[in-house]
Protein backbone atom coordinates (compact mmCIF):
# COMPACT_ATOMS: atom_id res chain seq x y z
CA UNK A 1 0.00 0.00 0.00
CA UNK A 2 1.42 3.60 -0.54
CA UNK A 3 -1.32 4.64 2.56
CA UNK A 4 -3.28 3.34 4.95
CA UNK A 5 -5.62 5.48 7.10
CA UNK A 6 -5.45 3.76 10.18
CA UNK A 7 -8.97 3.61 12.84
CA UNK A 8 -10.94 5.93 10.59
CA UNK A 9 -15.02 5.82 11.25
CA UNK A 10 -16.59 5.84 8.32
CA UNK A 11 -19.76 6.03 7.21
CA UNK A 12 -21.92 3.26 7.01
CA UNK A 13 -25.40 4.70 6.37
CA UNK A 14 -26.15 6.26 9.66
CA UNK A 15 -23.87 4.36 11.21
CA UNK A 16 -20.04 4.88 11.88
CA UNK A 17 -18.23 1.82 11.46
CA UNK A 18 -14.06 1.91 12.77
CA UNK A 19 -11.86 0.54 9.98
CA UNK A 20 -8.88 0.99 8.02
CA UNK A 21 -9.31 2.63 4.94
CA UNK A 22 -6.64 0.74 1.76
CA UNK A 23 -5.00 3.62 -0.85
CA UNK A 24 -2.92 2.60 -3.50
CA UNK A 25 -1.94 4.84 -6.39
CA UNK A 26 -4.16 7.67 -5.34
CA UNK A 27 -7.35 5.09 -5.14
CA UNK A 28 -9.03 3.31 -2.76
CA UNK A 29 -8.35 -0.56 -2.66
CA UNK A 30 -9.48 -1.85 0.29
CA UNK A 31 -10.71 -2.04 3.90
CA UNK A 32 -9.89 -4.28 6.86
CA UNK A 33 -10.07 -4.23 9.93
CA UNK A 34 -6.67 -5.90 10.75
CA UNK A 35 -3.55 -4.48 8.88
CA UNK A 36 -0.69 -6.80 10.92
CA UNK A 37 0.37 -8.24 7.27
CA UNK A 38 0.30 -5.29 5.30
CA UNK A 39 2.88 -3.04 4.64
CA UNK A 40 2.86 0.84 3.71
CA UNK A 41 4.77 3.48 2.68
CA UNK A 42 2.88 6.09 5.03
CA UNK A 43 0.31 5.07 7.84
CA UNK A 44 -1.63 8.16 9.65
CA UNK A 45 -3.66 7.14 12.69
CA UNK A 46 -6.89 8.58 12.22
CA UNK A 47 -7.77 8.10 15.91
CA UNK A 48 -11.44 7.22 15.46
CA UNK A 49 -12.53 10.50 13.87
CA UNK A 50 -15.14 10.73 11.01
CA UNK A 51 -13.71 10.27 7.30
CA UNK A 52 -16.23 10.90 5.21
CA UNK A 53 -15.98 11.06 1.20
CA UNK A 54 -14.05 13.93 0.08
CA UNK A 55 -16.27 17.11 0.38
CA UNK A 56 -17.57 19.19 -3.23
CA UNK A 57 -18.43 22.83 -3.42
CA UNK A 58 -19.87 22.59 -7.15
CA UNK A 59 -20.19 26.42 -6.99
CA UNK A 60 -17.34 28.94 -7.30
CA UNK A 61 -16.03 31.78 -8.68
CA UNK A 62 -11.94 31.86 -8.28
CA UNK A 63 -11.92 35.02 -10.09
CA UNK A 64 -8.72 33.62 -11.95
CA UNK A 65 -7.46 34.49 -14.83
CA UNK A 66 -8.60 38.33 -14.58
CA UNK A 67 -9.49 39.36 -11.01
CA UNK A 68 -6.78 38.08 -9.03
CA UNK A 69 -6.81 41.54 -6.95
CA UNK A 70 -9.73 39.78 -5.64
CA UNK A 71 -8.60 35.97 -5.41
CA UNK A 72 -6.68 33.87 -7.19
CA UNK A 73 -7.17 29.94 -7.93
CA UNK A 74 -3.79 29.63 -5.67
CA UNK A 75 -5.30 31.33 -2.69
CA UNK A 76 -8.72 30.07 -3.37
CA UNK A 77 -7.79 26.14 -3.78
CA UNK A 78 -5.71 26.83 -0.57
CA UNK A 79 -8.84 28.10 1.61
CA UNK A 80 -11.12 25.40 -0.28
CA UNK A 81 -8.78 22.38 1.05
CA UNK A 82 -8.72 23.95 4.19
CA UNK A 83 -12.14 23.92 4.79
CA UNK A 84 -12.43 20.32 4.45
CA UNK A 85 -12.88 20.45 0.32
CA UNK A 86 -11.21 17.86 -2.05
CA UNK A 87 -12.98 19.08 -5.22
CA UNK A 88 -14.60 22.81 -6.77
CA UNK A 89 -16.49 23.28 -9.74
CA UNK A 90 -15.64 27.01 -10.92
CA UNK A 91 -18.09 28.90 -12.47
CA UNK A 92 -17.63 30.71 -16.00
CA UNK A 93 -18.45 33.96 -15.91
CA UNK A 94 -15.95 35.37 -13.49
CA UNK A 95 -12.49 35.52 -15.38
CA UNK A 96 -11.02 37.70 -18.18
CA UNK A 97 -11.95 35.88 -20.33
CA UNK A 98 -15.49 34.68 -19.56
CA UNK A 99 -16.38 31.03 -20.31
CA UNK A 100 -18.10 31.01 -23.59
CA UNK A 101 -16.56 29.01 -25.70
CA UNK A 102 -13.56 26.14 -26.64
CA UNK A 103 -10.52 28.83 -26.72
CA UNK A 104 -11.92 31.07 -23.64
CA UNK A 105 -12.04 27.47 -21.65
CA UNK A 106 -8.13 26.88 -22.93
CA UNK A 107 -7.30 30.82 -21.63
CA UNK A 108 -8.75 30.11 -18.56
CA UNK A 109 -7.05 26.75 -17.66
CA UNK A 110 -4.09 27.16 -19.11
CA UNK A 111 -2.86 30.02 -16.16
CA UNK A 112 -4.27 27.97 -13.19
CA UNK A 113 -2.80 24.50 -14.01
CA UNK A 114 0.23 25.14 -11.62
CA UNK A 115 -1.67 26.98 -9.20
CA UNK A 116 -4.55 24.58 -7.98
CA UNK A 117 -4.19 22.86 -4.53
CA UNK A 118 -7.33 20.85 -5.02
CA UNK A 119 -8.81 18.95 -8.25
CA UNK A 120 -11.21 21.58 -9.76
CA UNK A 121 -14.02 21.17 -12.67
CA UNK A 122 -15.80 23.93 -14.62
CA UNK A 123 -19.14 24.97 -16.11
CA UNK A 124 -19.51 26.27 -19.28
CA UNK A 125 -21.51 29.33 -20.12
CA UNK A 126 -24.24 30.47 -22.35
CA UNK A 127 -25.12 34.12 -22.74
CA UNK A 128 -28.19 36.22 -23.99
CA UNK A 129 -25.41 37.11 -26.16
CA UNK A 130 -24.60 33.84 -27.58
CA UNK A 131 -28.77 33.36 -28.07
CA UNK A 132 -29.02 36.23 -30.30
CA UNK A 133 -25.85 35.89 -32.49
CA UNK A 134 -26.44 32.45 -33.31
CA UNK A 135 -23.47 31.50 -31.30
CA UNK A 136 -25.17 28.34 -29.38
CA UNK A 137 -23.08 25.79 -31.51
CA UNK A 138 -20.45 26.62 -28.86
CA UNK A 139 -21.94 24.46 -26.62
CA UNK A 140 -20.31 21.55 -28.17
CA UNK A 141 -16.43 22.54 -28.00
CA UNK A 142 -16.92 23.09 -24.75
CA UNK A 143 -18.84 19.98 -23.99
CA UNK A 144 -15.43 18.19 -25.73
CA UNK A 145 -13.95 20.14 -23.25
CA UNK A 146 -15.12 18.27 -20.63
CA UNK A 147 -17.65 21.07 -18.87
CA UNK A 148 -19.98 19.44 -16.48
CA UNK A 149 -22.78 22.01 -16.85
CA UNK A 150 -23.66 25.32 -18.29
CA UNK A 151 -24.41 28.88 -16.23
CA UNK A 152 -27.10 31.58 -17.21
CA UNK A 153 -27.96 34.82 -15.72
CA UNK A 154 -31.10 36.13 -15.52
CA UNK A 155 -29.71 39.03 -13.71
CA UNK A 156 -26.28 40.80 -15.42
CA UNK A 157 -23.22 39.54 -14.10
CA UNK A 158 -19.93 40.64 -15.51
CA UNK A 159 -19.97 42.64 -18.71
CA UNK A 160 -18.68 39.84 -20.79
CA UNK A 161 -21.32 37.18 -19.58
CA UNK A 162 -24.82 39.49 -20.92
CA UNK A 163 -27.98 38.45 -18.74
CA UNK A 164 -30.61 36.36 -20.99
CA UNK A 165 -33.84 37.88 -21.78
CA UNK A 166 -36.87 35.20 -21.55
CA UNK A 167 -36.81 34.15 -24.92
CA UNK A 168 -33.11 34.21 -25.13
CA UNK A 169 -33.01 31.15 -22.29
CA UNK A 170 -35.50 29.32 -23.94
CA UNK A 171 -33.46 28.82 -27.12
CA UNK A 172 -30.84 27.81 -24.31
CA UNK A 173 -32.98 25.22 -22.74
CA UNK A 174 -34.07 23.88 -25.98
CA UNK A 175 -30.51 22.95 -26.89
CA UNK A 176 -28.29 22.62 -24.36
CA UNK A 177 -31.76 20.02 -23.40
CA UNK A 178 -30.60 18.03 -26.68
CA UNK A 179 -26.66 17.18 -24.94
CA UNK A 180 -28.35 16.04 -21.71
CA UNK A 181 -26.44 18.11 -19.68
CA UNK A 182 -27.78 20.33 -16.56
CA UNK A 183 -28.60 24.21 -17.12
CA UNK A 184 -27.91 26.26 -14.07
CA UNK A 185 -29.90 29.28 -13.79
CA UNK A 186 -29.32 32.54 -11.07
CA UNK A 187 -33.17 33.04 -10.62
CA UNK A 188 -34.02 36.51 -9.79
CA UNK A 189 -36.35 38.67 -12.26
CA UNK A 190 -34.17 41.34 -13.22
CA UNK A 191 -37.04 43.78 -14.17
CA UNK A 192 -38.66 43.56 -10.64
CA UNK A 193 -34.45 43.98 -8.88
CA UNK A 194 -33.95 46.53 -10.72
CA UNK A 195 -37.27 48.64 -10.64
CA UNK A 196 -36.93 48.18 -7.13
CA UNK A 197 -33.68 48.84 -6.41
CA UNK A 198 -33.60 52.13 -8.48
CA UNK A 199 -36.91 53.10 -5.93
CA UNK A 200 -34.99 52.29 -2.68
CA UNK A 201 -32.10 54.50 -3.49
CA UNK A 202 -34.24 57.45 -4.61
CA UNK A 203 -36.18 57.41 -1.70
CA UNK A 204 -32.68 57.52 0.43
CA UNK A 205 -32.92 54.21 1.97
CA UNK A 206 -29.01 53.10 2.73
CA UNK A 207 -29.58 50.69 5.37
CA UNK A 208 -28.44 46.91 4.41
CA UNK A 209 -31.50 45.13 4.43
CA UNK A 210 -32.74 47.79 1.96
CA UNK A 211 -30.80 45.70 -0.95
CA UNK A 212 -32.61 42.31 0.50
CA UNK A 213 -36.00 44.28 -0.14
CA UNK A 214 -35.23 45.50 -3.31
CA UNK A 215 -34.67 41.93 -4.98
CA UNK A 216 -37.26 40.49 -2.82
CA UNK A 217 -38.74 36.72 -2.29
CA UNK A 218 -41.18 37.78 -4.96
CA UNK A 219 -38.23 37.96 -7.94
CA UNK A 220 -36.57 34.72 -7.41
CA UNK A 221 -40.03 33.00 -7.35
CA UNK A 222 -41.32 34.41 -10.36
CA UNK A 223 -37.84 33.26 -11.64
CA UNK A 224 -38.10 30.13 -10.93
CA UNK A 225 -41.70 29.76 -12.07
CA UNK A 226 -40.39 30.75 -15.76
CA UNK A 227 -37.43 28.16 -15.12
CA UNK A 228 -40.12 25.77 -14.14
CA UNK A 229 -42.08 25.93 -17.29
CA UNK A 230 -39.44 26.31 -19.50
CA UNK A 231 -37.73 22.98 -18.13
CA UNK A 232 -41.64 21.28 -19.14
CA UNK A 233 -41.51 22.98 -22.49
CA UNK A 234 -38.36 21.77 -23.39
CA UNK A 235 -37.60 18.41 -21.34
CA UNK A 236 -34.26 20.70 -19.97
CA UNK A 237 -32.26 19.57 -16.98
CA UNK A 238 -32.31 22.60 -14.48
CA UNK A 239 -30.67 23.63 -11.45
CA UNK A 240 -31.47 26.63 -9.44
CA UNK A 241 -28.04 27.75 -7.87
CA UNK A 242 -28.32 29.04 -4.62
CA UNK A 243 -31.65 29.54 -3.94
CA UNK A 244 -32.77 31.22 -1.26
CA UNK A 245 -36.32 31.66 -0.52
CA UNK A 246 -38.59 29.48 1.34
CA UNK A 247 -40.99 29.65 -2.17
CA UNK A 248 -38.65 28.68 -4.14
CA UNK A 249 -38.32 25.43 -1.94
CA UNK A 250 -42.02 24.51 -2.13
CA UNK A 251 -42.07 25.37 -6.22
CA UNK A 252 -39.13 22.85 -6.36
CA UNK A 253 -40.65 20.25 -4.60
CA UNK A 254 -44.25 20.69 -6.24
CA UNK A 255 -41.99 20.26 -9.57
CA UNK A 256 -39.96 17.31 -8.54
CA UNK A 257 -43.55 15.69 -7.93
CA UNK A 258 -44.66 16.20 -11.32
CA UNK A 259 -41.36 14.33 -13.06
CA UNK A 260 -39.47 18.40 -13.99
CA UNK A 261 -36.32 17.64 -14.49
CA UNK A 262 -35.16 20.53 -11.33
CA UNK A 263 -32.80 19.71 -8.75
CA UNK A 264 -31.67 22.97 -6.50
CA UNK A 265 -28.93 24.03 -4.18
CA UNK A 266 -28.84 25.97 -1.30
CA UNK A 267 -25.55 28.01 0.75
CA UNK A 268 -24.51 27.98 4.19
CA UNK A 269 -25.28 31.56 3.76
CA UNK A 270 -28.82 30.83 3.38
CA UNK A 271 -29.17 28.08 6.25
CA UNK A 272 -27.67 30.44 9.30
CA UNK A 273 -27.71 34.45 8.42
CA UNK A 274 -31.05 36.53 8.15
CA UNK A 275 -31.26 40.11 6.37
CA UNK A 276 -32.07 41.70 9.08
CA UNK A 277 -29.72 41.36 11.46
CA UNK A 278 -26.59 40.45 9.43
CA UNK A 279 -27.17 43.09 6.91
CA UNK A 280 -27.88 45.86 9.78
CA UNK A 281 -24.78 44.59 11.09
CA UNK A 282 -22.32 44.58 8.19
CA UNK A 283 -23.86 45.88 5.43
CA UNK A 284 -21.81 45.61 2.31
CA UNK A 285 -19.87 42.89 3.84
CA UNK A 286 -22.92 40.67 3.71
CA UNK A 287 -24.28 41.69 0.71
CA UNK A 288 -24.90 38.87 -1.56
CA UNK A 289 -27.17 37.77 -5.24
CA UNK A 290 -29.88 36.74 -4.10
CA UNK A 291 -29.65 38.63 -0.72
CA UNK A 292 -29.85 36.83 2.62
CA UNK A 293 -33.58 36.22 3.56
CA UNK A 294 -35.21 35.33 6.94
CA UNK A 295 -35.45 33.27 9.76
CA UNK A 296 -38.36 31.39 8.12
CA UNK A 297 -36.17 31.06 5.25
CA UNK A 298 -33.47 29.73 7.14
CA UNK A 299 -35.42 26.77 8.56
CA UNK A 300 -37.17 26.09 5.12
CA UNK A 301 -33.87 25.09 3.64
CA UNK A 302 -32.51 23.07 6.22
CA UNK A 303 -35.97 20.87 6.35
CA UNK A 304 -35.98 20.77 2.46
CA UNK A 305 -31.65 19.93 2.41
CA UNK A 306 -33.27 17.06 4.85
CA UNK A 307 -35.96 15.57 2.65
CA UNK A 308 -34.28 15.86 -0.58
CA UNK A 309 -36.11 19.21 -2.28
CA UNK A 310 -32.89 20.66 -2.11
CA UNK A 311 -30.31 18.18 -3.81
CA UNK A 312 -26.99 19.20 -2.64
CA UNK A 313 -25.07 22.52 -1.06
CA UNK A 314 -22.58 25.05 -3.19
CA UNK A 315 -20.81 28.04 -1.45
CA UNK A 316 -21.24 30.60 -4.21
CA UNK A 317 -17.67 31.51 -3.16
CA UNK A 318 -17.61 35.25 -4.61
CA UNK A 319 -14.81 37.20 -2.90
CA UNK A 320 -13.67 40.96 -3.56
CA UNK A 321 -11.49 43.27 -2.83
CA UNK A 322 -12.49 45.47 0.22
CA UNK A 323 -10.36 48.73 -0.67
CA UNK A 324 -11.81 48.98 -3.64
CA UNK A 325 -15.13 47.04 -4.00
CA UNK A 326 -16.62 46.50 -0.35
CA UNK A 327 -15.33 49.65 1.93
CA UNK A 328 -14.41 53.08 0.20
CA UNK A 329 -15.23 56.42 0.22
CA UNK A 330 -18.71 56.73 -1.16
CA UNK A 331 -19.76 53.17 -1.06
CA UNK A 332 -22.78 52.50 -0.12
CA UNK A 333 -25.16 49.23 -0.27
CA UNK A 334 -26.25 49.74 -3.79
CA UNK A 335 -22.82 50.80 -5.38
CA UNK A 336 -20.79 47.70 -3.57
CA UNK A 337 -19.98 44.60 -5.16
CA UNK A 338 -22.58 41.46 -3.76
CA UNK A 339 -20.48 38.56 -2.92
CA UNK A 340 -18.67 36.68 -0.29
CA UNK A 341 -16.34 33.99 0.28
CA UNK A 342 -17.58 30.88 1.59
CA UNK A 343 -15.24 27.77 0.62
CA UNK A 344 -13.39 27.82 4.00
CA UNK A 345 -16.75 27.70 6.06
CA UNK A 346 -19.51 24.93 4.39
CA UNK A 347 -18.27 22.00 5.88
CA UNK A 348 -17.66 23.08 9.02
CA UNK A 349 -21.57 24.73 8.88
CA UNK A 350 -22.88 21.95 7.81
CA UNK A 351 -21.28 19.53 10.28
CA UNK A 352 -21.91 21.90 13.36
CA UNK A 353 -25.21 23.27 12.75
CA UNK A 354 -26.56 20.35 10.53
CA UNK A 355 -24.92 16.96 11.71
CA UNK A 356 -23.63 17.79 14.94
CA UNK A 357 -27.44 19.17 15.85
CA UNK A 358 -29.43 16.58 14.20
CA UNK A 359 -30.79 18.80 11.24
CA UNK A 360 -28.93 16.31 8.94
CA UNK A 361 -28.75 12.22 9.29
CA UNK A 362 -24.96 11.05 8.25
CA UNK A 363 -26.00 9.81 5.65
CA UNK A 364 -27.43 13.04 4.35
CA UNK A 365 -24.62 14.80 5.22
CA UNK A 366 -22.66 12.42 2.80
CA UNK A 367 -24.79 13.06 0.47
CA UNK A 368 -25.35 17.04 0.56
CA UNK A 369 -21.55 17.47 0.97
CA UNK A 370 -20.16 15.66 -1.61
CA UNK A 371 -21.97 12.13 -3.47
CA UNK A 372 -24.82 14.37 -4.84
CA UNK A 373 -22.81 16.88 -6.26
CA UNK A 374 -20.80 13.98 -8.08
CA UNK A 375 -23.34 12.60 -9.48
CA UNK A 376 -25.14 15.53 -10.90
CA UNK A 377 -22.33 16.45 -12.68
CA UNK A 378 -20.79 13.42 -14.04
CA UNK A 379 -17.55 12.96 -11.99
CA UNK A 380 -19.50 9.94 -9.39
CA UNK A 381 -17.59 7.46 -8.70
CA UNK A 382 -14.24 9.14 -9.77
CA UNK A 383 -15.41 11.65 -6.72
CA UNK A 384 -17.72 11.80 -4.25
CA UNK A 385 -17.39 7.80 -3.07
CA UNK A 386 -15.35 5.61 -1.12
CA UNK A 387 -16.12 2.94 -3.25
CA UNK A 388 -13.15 0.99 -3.96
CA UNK A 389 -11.61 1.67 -7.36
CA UNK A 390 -12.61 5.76 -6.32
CA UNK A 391 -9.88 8.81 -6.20
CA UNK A 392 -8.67 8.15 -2.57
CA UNK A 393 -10.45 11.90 -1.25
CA UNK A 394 -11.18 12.31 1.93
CA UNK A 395 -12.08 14.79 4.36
CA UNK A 396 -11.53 13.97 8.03
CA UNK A 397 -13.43 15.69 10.59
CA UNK A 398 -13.54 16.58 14.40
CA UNK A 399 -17.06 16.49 15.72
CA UNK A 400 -15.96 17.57 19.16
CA UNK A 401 -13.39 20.48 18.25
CA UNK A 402 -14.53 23.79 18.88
CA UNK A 403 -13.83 26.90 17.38
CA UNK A 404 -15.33 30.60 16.57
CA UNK A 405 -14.75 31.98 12.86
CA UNK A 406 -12.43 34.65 12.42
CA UNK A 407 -12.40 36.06 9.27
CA UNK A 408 -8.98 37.49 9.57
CA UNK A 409 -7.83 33.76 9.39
CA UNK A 410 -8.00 32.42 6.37
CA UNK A 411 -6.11 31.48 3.90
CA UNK A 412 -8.31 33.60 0.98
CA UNK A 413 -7.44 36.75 0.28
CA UNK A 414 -10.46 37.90 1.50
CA UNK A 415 -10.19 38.75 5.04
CA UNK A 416 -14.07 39.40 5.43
CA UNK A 417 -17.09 37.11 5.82
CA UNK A 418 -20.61 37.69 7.41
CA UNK A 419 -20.12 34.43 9.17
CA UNK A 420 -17.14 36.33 11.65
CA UNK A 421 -17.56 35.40 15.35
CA UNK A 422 -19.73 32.57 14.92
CA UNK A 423 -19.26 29.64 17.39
CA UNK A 424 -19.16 26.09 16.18
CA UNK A 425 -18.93 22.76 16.57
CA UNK A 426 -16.90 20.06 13.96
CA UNK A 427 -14.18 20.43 12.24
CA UNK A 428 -12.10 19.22 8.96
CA UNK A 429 -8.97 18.88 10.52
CA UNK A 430 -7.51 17.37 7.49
CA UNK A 431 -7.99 17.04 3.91
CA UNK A 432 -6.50 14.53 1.59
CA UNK A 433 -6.82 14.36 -2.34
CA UNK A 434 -5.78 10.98 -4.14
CA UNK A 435 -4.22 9.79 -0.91
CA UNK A 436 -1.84 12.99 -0.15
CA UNK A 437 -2.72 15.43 2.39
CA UNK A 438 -3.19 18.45 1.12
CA UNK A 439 -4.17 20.16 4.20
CA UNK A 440 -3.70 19.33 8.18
CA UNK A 441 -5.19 20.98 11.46
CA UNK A 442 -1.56 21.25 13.13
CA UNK A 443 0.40 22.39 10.10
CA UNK A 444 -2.25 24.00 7.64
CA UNK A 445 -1.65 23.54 4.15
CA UNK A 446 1.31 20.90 3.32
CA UNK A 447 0.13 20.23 -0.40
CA UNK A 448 2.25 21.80 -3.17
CA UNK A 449 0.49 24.25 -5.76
CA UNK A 450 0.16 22.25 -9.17
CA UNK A 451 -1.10 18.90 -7.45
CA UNK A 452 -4.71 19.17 -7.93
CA UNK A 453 -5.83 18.21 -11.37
CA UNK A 454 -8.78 19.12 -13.89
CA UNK A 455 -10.88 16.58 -13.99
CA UNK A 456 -13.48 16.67 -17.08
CA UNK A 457 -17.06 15.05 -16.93
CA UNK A 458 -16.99 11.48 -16.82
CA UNK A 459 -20.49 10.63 -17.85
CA UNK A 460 -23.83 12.29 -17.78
CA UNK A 461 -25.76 11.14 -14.96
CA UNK A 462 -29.16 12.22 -13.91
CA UNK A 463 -29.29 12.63 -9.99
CA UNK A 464 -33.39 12.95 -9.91
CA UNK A 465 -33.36 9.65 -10.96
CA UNK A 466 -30.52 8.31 -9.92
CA UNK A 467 -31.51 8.75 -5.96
CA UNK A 468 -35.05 9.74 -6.05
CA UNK A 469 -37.93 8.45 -8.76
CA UNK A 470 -36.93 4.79 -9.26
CA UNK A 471 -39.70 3.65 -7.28
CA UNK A 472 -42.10 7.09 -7.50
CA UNK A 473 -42.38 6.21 -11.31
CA UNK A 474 -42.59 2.11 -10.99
CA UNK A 475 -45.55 3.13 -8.77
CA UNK A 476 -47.20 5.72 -10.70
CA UNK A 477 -47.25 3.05 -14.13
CA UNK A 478 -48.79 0.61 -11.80
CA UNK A 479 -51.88 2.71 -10.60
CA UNK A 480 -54.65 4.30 -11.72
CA UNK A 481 -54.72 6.78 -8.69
CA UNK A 482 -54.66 10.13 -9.94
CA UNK A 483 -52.25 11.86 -7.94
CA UNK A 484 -49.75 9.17 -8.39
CA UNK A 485 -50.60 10.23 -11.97
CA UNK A 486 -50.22 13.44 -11.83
């Protein structure tokens, strides 16, 4: 063996089960529980902590090649591993240049090759742009590519990824639909955020949760009711990134029933911070697309992360520069740049407020974290298992450390996050990637920049049926009943 992770809990089900964990040229081979005859080149004692499959934020922007005054996909991959993640899957839009086609994807991987800590994917992107031009054909270099999905904006993001008007995403839908792969779509209505936001700011309103009721619950579920019907229309696979209203949860699940082809992710944003009292408290620093909701919100997602309506969870990691983009002179909540980093702080969210307090079973955790994720967008079993023959990722946690966030201690460049001062419970205390650790409680990161590799859809696997409608649909053919009809 090259490794063997030695008294490692790991989950079986709900269960923990102690064992040693078998890795052999960066894959798993094995498990026993007695490793007297075996020999290895490295054993680490695990010391009965949790080793769960290596955790997946399948939504990021690295800002890298373009905005590096903001992060780059060095500093990003670093704070990603040491949060507990073996894998990202970086958005499109946010990079000079944007994602659009086969030679943007080349100019964006070509500068972060020797800079990546962690094994990293990508999305590929469609534009209103792209829609009107006749430009969709460039779906297909990129699919050769190896993109796992492709990103649209309903809402303007950077100037070289154009919003899409309504009719502009449903030539989209109709054929990126034909490739099979997902369509991820930032739901909010641009017409009612911007009508509103234009008010707020004329009637004087500068107070942080003003920007939350400017692009209110009402614009991401009108958003997501166009999604919704476009998806039927068109027989489309869609994902709502980061949703974050308690609507859009019961629209989701409504459409799941039906047979839409929707899955949805939420962010640890969206689980533990309200408008009004994080954006009274920091303003700019937790402003955020869609904006932070409330309390009612909060506990929506966690129940629908619990029964499945929401699939899996990204971080929407969107850091920026705070001398120039969060905190100068004349900012103010409407002129500042929405985003925050998050990469560093999902897992240990989601184990401390979710695990560690019973909001999610182990076994949900797994899959939330990392197996969903994987399958959704082609890379299960490579990632997101500990199925023997998998890449050897894991992400070993503490469920008794304590610690408070401190967002001056991180290893992003951003040294700001909404989440500063909160108190939890669980910990990745180490994070390993094809059997090397890449980062360790004790001695931070000890991987090497360059080791973490692109890895290109494997297949295209549909997670709604995959998990869930095997035996919803074997019912509904069998009865006459007309809601299992319907």
């Amino acid at each position: 063996m090259d490794l063997i992770l030695k008294n490692a809990n790991i989950p079986q089900g709900d269960r923990q089960v102690l064992t040693n964990i078998l890795v052999n040229k960066g894959k798993i081979v094995g498990y026993t529980n007695d490793i007297s005859f075996l020999n290895a080149a490295r054993v680490i004692d695990i010391k009965g902590k949790l080793v769960v499959p290596g955790c997946i934020d399948p939504h990021t922007h690295f800002m890298d090649p373009g905005f590096t005054h903001r992060e780059t996909f060095a500093t990003g991959s670093r704070s990603a591993a040491a949060g507990g993640l073996t894998t990202i899957i970086d958005m499109p839009c946010c990079s000079k240049p944007s994602v659009r086609d086969g030679e943007s994807f080349n100019k964006k991987i070509g500068p972060i090759r020797d800079q990546a800590y962690i094994d990293y994917c990508f999305w590929g992107g469609m534009t209103g742009e792209d829609a009107r031009e006749g430009w969709i054909d460039n779906i297909y270099p990129q699919i050769d590519q190896g993109v796992v999905a492709f990103k649209v904006y309903m809402t303007p993001s950077v100037p070289t990824f154009p919003k899409v008007s309504d009719a502009e995403m449903l030539e989209i839908f109709s054929n990126v639909a034909k490739t099979g792969l997902p369509i991820g779509v930032h739901a909010e209505n641009y017409d009612i955020c911007t009508f509103y936001s234009k008010k707020l700011e004329k009637e004087g309103r500068l107070d942080g949760p003003a920007w939350a009721e400017a692009r209110s619950s009402l614009a991401e579920k009108v958003a997501i009711e166009l999604i919704l019907s476009f998806a039927e229309a068109t027989d489309a696979r869609v994902h709502v990134v980061h949703m974050s209203t308690k609507e859009g949860v019961e629209l989701v699940k409504a459409a799941k029933k039906r047979g839409v082809k929707v899955t949805a992710e939420t962010c640890p944003h969206y689980l533990v911070l309200n408008a009004k009292d994080s954006m009274s408290e920091r303003g700019s620093y937790a402003k955020i697309a869609p904006p932070l909701r409330g309390k009612e919100d909060n506990e929506s997602h966690w129940q629908a992360l619990a029964d499945g309506t929401i699939d899996f969870v990204g971080t929407d990691h969107a850091p920026y520069e705070i001398a120039t983009e969060k905190d100068y002179p004349g900012a103010t909540i409407w002129n500042t740049f929405p985003g925050i980093p998050g990469v560093e702080t999902m897992v240990p969210i989601l184990v401390s407020e979710g695990l560690n307090k019973g909001r999610l079973s182990l076994s949900r955790f797994v899959e939330v974290t990392s197996r969903n994720a994987a399958i959704h967008y082609g890379i299960y079993p490579k990632k997101g298992s500990m199925e023997i023959g998998s890449d050897a990722d894991f992400t070993v946690i503490d469920l008794e450390k304590e610690y408070v966030i401190d967002e001056q201690k991180t290893e992003s460049m951003a040294k700001y996050n909404p989440l500063h001062g909160m108190k939890l419970k669980g910990k990745p205390v180490q994070t390993i990637i094809r059997g090397n650790v890449i980062y360790d409680e004790d001695k931070g990161i000890v991987g090497e920049a360059g080791y973490g590799e692109y890895v290109p859809r494997q297949s295209i696997q549909r997670l709604e049926r995959t998990l869930k409608y095997e035996k919803y649909e074997a019912v509904k053919a069998k009865t006459k009943d007309p809601v299992a009809q319907q």
